[in-house]
Protein backbone atom coordinates (compact mmCIF):
# COMPACT_ATOMS: atom_id res chain seq x y z
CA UNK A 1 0.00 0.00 0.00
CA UNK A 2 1.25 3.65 -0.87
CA UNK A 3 2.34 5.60 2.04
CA UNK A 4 -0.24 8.03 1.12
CA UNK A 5 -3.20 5.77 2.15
CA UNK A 6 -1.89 5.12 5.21
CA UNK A 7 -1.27 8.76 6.12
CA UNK A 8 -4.98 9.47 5.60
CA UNK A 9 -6.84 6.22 7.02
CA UNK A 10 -7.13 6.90 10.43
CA UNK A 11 -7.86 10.58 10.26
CA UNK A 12 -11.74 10.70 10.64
CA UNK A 13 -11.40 14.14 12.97
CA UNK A 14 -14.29 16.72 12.87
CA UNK A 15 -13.13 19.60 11.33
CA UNK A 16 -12.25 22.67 13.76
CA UNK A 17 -14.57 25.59 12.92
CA UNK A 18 -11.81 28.06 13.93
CA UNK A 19 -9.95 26.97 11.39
CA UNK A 20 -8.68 28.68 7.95
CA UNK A 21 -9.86 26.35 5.84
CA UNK A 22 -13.52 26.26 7.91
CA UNK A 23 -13.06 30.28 6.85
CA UNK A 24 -12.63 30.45 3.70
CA UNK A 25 -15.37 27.72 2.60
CA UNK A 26 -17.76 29.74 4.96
CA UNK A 27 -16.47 33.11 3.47
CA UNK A 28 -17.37 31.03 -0.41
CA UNK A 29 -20.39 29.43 0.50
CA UNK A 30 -21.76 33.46 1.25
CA UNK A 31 -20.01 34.68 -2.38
CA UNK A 32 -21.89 31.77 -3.80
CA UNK A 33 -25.03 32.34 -2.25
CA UNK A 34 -24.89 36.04 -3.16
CA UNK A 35 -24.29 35.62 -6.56
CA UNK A 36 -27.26 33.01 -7.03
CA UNK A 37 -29.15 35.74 -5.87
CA UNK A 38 -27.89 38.34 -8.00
CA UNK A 39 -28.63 35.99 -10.98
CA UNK A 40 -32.22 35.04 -9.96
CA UNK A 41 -33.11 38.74 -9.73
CA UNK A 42 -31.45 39.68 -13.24
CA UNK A 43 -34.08 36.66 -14.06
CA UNK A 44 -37.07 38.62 -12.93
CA UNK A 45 -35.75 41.80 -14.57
CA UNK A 46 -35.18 40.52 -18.03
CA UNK A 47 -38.50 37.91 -17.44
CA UNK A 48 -40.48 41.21 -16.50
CA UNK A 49 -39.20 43.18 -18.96
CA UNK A 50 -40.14 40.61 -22.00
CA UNK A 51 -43.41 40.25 -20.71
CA UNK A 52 -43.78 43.67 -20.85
CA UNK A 53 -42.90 44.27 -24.18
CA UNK A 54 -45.04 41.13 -25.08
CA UNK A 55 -47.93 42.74 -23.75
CA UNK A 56 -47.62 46.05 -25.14
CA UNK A 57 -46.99 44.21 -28.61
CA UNK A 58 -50.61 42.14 -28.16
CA UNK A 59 -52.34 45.56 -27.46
CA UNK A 60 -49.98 47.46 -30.36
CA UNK A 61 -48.04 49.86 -28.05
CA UNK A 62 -45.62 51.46 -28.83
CA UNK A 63 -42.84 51.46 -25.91
């Protein structure tokens, strides 16, 4: 067996949330969650926007 495997077998420690590591994932997961949310409201916008302009075009508006 590589020495590799053996190094990591008998490590099954929680991970310390004071850590840098903990950190940084908890500093991404917030950037990632942001950024969905910035992307579902561009959604709405540009969903709102076409359905606007669809309507106006049914009752020939002129916008």
């Amino acid at each position: 067996m590589s020495r590799l495997r053996e190094r990591y077998r008998g490590r099954k420690e929680p991970v310390d949330p004071d850590s840098y590591l903990a950190a940084i994932i908890e500093r991404h997961r917030h950037l990632y969650a942001d950024i969905g949310m910035c992307i579902g409201v561009l959604v709405v916008v540009v969903c709102m926007v076409v359905a606007a302009h669809a309507i106006a075009d049914w009752f020939n508006l002129a916008i």
